[in-house]
Protein backbone atom coordinates (compact mmCIF):
# COMPACT_ATOMS: atom_id res chain seq x y z
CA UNK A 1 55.21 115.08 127.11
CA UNK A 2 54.88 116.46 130.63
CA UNK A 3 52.96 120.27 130.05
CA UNK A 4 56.04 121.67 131.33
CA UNK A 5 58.34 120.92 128.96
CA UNK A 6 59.77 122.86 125.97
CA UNK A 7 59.42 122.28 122.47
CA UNK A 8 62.84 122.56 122.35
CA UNK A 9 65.49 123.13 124.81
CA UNK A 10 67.48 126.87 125.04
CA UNK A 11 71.16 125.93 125.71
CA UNK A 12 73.43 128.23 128.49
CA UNK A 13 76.56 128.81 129.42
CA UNK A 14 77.17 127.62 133.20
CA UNK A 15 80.01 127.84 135.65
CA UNK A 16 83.10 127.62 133.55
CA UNK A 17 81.23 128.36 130.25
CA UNK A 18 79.60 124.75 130.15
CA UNK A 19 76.39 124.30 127.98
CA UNK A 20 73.90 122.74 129.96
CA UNK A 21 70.12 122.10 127.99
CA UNK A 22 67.29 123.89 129.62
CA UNK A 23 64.49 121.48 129.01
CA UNK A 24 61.42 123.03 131.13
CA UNK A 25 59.69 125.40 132.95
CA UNK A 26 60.88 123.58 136.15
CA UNK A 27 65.03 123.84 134.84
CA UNK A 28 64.39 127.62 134.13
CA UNK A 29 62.45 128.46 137.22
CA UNK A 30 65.37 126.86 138.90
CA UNK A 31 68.24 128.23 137.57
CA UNK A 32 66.53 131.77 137.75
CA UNK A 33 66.48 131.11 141.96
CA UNK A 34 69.74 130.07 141.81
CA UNK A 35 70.42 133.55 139.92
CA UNK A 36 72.76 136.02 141.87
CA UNK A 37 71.06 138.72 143.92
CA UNK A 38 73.33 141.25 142.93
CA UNK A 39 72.47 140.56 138.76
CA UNK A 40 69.23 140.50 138.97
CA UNK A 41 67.44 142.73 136.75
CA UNK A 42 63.66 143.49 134.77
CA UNK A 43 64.63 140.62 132.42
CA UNK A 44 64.97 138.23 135.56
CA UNK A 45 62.31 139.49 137.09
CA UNK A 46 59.94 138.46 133.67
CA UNK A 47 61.46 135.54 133.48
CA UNK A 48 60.62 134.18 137.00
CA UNK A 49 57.50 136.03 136.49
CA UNK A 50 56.26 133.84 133.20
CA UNK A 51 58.05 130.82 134.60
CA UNK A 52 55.77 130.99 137.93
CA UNK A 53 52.37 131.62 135.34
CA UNK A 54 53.56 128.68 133.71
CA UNK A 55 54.13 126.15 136.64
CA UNK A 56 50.63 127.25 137.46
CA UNK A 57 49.22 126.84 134.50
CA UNK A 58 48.16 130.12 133.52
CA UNK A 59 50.64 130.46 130.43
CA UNK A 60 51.72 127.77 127.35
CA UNK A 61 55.20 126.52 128.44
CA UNK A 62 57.02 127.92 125.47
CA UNK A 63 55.70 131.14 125.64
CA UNK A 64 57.93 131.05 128.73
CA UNK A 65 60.68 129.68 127.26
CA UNK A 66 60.77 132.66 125.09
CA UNK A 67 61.20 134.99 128.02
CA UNK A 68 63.45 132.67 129.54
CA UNK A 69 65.58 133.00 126.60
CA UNK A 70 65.22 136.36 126.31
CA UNK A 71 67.04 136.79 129.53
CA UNK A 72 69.30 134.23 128.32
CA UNK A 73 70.26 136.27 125.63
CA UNK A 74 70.45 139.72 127.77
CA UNK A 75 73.53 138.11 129.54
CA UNK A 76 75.06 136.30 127.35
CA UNK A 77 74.28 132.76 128.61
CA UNK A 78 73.21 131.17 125.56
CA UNK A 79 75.30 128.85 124.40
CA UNK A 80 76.37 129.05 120.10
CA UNK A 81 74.72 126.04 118.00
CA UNK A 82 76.92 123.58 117.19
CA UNK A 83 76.94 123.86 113.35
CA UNK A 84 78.46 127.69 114.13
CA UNK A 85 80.98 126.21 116.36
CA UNK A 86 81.38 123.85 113.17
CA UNK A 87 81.53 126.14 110.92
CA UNK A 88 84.06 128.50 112.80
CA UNK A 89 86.63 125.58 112.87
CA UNK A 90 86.38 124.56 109.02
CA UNK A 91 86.89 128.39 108.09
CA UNK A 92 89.75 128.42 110.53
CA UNK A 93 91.41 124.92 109.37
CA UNK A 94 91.19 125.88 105.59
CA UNK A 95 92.92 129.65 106.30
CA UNK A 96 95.45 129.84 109.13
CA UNK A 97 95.35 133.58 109.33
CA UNK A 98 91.85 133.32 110.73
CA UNK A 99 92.35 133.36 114.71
């Protein structure tokens, strides 16, 4: 496994509401450029901040993937788990008057 790489990926919300899998260092450092101007905030800032310590080595991978999520979470990008999605439907199939 390349030393970038997470343990596991953190899922977002892109464009349209999408998921896309966020498998690395590299894939958050990227997405946090591509990150508006205009939203960007402390959280982004410590994000790109432990991403960049990463890339160079200077902090584990996951530890950044923590902060990365983190921010993540602060804006609502991450995506639900399936099972909830899962679950959600079978409570809504088995009572109609849950919308």
């Amino acid at each position: 496994m390349k030393p970038d790489m997470f343990k596991e990926p953190v899922s977002i919300l892109v464009g349209l509401g999408f998921p896309a899998e966020i498998c690395s260092v590299t894939d958050a450092y990227r997405h946090l450029c591509e990150w508006p101007v205009r939203l960007r905030d402390n959280s982004h800032a410590a994000a790109l901040k432990a991403c960049g310590a990463a890339l160079r080595g200077e902090i584990e991978a996951d530890t950044a993937r923590g902060v990365f999520a983190a921010f993540a979470a602060k804006h609502d990008l991450l995506a639900p788990e399936s099972n909830a999605i899962a679950a959600a439907r079978l409570s809504r199939d088995r009572d109609p008057q849950v919308r």
